[in-house]
PDB file of N, CA and C in Angstrom:
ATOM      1  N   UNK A   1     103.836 126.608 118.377  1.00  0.00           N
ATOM      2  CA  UNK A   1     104.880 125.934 117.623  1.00  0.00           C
ATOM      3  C   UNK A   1     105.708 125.033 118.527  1.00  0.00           C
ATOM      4  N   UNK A   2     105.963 125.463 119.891  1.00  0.00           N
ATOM      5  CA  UNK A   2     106.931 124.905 120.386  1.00  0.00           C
ATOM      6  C   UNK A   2     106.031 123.577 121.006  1.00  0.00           C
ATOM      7  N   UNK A   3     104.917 123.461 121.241  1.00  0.00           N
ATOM      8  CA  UNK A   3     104.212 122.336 121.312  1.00  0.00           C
ATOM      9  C   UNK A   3     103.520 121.122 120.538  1.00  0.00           C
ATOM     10  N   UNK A   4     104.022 121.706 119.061  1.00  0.00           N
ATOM     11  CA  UNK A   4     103.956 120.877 118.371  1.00  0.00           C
ATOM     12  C   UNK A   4     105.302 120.164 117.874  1.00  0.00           C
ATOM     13  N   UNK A   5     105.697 120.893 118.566  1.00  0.00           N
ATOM     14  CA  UNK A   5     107.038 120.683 117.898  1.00  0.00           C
ATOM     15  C   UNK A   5     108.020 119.341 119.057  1.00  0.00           C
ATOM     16  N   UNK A   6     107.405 119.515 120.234  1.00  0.00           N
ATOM     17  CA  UNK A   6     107.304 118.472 121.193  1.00  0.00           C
ATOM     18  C   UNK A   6     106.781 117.490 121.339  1.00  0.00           C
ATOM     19  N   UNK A   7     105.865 117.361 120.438  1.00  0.00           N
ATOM     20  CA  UNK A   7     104.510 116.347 120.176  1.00  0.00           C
ATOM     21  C   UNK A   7     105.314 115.458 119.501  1.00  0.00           C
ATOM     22  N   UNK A   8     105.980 115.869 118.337  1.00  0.00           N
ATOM     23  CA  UNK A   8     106.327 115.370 117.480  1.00  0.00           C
ATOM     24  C   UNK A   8     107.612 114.707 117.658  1.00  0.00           C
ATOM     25  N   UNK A   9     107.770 115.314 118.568  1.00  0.00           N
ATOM     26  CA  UNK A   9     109.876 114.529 119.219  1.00  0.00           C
ATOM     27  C   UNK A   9     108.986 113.437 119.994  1.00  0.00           C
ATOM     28  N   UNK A  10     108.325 113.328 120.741  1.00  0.00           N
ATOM     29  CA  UNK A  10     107.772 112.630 121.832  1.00  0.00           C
ATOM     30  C   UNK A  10     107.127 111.385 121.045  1.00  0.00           C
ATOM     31  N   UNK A  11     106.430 111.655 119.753  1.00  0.00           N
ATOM     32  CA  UNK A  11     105.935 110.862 118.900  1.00  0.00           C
ATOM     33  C   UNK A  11     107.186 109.659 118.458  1.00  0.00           C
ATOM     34  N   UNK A  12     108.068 110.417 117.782  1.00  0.00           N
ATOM     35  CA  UNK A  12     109.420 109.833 117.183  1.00  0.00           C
ATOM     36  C   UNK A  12     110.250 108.868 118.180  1.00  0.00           C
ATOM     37  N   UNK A  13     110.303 109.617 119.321  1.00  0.00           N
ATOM     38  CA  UNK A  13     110.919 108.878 120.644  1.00  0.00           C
ATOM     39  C   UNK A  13     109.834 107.977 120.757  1.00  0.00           C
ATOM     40  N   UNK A  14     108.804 107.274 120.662  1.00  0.00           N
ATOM     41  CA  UNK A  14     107.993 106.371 120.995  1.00  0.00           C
ATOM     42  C   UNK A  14     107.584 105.206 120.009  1.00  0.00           C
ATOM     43  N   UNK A  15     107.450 106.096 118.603  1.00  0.00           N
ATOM     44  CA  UNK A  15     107.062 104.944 117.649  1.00  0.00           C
ATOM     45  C   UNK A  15     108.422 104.224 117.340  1.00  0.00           C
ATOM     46  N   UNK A  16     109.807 105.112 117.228  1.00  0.00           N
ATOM     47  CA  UNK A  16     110.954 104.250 116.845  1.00  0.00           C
ATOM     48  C   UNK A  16     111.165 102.866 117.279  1.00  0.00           C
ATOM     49  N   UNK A  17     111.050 102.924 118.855  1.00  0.00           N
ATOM     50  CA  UNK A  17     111.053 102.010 119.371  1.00  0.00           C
ATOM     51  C   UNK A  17     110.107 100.550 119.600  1.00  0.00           C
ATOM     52  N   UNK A  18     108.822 101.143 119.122  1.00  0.00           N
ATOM     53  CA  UNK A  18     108.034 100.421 118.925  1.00  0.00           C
ATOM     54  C   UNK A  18     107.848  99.981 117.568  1.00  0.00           C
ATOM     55  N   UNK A  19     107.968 100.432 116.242  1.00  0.00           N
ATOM     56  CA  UNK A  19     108.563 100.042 114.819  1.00  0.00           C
ATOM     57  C   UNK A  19     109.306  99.320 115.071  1.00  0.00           C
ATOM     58  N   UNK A  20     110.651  99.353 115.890  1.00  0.00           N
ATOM     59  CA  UNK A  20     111.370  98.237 115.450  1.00  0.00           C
ATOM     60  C   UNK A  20     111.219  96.763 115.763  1.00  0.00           C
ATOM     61  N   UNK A  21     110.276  97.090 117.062  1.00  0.00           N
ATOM     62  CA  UNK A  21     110.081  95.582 117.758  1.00  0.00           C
ATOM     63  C   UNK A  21     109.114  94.972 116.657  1.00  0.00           C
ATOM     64  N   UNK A  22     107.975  96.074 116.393  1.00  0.00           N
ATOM     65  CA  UNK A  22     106.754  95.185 115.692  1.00  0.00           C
ATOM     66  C   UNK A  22     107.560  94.610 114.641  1.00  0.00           C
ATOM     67  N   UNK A  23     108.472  95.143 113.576  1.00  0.00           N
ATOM     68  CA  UNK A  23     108.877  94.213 112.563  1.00  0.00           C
ATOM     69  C   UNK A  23     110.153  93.285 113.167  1.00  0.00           C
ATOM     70  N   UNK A  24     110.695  93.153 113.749  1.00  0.00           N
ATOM     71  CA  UNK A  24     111.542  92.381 114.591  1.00  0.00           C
ATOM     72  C   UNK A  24     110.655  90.973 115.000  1.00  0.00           C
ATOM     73  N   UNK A  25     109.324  91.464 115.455  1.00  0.00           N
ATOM     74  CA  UNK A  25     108.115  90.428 115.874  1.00  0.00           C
ATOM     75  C   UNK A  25     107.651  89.442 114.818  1.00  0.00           C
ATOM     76  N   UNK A  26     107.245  90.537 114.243  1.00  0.00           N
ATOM     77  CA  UNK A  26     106.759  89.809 112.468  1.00  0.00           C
ATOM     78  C   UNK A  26     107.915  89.354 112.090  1.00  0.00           C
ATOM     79  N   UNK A  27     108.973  89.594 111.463  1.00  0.00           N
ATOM     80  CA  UNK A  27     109.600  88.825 111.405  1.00  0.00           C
ATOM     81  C   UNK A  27     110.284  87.509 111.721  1.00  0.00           C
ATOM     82  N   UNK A  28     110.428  87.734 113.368  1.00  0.00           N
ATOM     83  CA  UNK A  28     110.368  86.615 113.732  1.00  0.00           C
ATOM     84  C   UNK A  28     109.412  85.262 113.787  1.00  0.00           C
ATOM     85  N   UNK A  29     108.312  85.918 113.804  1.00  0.00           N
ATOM     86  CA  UNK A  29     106.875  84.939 113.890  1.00  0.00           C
ATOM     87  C   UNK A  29     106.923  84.183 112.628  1.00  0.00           C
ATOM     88  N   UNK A  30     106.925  84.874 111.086  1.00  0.00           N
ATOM     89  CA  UNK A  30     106.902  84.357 110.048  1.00  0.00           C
ATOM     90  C   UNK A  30     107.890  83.166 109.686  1.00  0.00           C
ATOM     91  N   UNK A  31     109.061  83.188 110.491  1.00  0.00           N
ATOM     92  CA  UNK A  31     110.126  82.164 110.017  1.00  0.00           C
ATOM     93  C   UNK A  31     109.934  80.867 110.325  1.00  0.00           C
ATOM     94  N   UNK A  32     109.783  80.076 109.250  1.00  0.00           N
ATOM     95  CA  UNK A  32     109.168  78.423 110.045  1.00  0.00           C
ATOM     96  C   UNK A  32     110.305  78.034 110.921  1.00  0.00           C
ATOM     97  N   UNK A  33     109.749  76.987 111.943  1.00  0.00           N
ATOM     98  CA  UNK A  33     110.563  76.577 113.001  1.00  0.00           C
ATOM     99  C   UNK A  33     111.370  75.819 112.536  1.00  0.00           C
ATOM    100  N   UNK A  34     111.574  74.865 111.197  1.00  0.00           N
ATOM    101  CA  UNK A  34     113.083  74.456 110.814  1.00  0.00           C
ATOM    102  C   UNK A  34     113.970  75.358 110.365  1.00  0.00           C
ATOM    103  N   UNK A  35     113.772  76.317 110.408  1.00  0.00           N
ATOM    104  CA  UNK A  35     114.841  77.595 110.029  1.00  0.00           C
ATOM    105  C   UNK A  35     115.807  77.885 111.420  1.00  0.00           C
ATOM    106  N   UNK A  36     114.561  78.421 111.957  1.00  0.00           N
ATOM    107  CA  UNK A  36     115.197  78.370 113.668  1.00  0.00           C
ATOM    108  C   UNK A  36     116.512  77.478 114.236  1.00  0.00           C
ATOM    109  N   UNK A  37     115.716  75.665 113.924  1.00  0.00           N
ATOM    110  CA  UNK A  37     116.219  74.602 114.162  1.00  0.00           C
ATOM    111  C   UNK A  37     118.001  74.810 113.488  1.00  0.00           C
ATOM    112  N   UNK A  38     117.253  75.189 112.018  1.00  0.00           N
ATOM    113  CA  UNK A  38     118.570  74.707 111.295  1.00  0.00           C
ATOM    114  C   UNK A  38     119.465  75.899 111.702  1.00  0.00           C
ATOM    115  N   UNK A  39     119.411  77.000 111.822  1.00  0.00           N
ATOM    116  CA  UNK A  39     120.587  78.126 112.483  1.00  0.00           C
ATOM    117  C   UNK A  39     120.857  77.812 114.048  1.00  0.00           C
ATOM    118  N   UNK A  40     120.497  77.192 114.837  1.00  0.00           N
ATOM    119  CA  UNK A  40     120.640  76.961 116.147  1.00  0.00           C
ATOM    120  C   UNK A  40     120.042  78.160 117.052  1.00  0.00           C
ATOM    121  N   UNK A  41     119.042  78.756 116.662  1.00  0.00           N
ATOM    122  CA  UNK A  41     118.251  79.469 116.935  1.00  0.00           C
ATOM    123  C   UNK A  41     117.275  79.226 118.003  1.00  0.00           C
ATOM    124  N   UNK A  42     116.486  79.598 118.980  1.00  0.00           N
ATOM    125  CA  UNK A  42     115.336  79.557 119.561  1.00  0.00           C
ATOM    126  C   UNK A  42     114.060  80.062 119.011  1.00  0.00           C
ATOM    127  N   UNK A  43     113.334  80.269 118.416  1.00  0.00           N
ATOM    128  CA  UNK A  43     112.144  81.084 118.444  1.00  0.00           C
ATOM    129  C   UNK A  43     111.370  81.339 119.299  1.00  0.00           C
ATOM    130  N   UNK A  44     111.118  80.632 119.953  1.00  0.00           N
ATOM    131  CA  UNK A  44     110.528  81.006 121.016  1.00  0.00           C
ATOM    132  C   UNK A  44     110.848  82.068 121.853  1.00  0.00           C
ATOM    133  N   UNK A  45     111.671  82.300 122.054  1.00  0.00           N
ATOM    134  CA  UNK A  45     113.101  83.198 123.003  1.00  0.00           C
ATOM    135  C   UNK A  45     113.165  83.970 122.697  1.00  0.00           C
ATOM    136  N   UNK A  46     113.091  84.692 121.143  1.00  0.00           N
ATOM    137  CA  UNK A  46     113.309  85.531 120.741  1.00  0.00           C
ATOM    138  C   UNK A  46     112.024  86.487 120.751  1.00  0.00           C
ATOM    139  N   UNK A  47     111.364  85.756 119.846  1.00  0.00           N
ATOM    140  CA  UNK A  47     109.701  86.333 120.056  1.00  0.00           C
ATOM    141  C   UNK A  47     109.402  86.775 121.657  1.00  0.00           C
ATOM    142  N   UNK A  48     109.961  86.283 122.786  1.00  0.00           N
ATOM    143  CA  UNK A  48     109.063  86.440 124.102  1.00  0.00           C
ATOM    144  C   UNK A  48     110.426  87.844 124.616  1.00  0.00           C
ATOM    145  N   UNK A  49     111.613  87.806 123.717  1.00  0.00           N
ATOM    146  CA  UNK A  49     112.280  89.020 124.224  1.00  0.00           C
ATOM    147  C   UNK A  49     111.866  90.245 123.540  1.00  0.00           C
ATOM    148  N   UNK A  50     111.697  89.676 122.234  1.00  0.00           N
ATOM    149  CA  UNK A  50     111.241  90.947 121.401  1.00  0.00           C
ATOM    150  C   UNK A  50     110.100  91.218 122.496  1.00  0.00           C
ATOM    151  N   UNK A  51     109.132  90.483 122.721  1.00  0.00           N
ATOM    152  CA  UNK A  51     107.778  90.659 123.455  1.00  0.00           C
ATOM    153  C   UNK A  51     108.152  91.743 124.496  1.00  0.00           C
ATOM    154  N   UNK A  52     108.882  91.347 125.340  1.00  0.00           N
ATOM    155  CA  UNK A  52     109.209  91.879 126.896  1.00  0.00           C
ATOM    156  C   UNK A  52     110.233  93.424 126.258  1.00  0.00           C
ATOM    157  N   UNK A  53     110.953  93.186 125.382  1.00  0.00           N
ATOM    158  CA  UNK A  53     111.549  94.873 125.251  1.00  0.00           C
ATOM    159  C   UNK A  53     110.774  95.615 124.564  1.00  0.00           C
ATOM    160  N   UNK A  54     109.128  95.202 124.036  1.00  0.00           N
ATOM    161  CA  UNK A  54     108.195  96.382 123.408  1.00  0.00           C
ATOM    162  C   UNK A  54     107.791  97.044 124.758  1.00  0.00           C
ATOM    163  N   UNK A  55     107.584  96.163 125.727  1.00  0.00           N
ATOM    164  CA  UNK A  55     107.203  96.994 127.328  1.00  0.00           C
ATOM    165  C   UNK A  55     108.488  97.924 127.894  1.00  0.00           C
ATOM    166  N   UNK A  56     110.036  97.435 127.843  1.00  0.00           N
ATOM    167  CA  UNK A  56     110.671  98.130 128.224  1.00  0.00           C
ATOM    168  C   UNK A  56     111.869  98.753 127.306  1.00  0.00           C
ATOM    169  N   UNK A  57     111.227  99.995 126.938  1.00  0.00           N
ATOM    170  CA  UNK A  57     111.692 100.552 125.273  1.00  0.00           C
ATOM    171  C   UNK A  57     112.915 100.454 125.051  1.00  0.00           C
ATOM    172  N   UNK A  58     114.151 101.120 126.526  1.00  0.00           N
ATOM    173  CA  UNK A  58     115.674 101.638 125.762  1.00  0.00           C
ATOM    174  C   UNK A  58     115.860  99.688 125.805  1.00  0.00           C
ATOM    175  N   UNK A  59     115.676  98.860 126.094  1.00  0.00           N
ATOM    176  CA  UNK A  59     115.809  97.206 126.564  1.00  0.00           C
ATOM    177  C   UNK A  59     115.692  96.877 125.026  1.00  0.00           C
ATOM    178  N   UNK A  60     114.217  97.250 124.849  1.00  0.00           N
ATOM    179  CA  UNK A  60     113.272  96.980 123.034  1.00  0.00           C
ATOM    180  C   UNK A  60     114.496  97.525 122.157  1.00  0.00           C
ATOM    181  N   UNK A  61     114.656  98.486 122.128  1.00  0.00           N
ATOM    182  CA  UNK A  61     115.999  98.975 121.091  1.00  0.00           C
ATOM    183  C   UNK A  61     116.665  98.103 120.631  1.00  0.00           C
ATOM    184  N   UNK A  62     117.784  97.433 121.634  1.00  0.00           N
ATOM    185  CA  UNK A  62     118.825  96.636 121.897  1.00  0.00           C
ATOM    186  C   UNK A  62     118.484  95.618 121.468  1.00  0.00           C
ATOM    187  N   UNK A  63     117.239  94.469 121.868  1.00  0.00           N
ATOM    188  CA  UNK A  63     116.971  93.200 121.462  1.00  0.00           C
ATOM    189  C   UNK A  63     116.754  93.225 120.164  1.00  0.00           C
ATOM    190  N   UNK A  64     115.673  94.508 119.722  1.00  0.00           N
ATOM    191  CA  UNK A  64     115.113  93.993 118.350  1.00  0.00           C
ATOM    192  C   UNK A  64     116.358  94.666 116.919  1.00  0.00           C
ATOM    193  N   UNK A  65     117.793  95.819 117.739  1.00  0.00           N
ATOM    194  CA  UNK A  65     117.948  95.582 116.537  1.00  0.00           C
ATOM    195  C   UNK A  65     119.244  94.686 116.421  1.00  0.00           C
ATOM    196  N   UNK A  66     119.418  93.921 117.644  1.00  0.00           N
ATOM    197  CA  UNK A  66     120.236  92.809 117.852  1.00  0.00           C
ATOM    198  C   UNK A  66     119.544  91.572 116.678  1.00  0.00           C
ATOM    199  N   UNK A  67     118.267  91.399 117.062  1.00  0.00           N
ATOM    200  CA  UNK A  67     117.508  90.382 116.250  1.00  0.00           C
ATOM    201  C   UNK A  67     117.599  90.798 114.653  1.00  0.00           C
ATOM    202  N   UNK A  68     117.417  92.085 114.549  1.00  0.00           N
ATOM    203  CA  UNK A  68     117.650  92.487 113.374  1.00  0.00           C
ATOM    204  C   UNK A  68     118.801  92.467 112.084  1.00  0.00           C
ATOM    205  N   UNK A  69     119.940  92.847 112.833  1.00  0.00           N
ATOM    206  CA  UNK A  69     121.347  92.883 112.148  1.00  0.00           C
ATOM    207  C   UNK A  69     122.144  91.852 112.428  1.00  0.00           C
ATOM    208  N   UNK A  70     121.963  90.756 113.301  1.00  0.00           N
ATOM    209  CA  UNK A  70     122.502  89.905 113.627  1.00  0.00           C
ATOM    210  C   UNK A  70     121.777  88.712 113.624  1.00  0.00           C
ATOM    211  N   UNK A  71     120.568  88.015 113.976  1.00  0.00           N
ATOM    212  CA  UNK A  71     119.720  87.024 113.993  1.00  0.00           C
ATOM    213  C   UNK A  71     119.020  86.585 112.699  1.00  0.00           C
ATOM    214  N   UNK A  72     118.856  88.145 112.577  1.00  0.00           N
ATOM    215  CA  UNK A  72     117.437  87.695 110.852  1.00  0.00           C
ATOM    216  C   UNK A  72     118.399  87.743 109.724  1.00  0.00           C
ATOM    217  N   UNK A  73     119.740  88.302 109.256  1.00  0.00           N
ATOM    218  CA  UNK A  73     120.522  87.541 108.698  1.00  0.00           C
ATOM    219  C   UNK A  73     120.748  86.061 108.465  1.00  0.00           C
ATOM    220  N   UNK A  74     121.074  85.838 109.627  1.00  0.00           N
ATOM    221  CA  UNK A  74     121.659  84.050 109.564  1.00  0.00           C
ATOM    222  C   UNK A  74     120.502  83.437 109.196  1.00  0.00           C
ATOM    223  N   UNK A  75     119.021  83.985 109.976  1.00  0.00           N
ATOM    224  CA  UNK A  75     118.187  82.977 109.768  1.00  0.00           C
ATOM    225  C   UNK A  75     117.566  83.415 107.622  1.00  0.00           C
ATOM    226  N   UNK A  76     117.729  84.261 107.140  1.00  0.00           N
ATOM    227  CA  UNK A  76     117.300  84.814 105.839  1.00  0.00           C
ATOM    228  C   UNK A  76     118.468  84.071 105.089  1.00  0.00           C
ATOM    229  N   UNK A  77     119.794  83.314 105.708  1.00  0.00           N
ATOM    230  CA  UNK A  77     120.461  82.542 104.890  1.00  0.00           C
ATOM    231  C   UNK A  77     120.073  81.245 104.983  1.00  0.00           C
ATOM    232  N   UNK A  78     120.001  80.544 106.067  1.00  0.00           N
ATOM    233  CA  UNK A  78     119.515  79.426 106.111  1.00  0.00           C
ATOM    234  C   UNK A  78     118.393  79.278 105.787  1.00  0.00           C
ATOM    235  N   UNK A  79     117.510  80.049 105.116  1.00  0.00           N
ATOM    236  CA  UNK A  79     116.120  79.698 104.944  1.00  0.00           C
ATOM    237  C   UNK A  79     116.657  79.603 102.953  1.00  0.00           C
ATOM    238  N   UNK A  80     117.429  80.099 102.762  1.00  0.00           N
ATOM    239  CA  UNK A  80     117.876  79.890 101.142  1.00  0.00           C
ATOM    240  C   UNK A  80     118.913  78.881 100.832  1.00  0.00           C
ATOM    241  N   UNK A  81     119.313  77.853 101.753  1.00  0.00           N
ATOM    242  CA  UNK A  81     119.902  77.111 101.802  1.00  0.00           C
ATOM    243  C   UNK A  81     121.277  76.971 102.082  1.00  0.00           C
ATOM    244  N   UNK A  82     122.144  78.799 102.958  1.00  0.00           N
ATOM    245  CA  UNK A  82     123.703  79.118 102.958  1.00  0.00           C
ATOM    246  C   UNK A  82     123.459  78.645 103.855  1.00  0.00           C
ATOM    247  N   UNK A  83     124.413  77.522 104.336  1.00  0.00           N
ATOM    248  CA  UNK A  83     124.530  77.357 105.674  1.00  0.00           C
ATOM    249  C   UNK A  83     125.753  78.011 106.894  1.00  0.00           C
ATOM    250  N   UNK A  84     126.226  79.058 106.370  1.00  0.00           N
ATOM    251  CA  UNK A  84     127.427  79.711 107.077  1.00  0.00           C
ATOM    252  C   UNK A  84     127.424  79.689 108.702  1.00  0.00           C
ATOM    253  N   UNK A  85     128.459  79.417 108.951  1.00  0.00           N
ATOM    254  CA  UNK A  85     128.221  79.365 110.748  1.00  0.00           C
ATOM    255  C   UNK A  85     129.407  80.058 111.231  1.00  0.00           C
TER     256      UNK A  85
END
């Protein structure tokens, strides 16, 4: 029991961090580059940080749910035409 039961923390501690980047990734990838443009965004930058914090996990946390709660907002408004700044 107690080794499955470790498996499974060890599992959780690993995919979390890696869940968030992959949709942080996808997400980012999918957004056309006048979206980017029009929020004053990089894409490029973002995608290659998301990239670099899936290699370094507590790093991955931070970027992707920075990109998350803060980035893919603005850019999910400007892609519907709010332009809030």
């Amino acid at each position: 029991m107690n080794g499955l039961l470790s498996t499974v923390l060890v599992l959780v501690l690993v995919a979390t961090p890696l869940t968030l980047s992959v949709l942080a990734l996808l997400d980012a990838a999918r957004r056309p580059g006048w979206v980017w443009a029009l929020a004053g965004r990089t894409q490029v930058l973002w995608i290659a940080a998301i990239l670099f914090g899936t290699i370094a996990l507590p790093l991955g946390i931070v970027i992707s749910t920075v990109y998350l709660l803060r980035i893919r907002p603005r850019l999910a408004a400007t892609e519907t035409g709010r332009f809030d700044r």
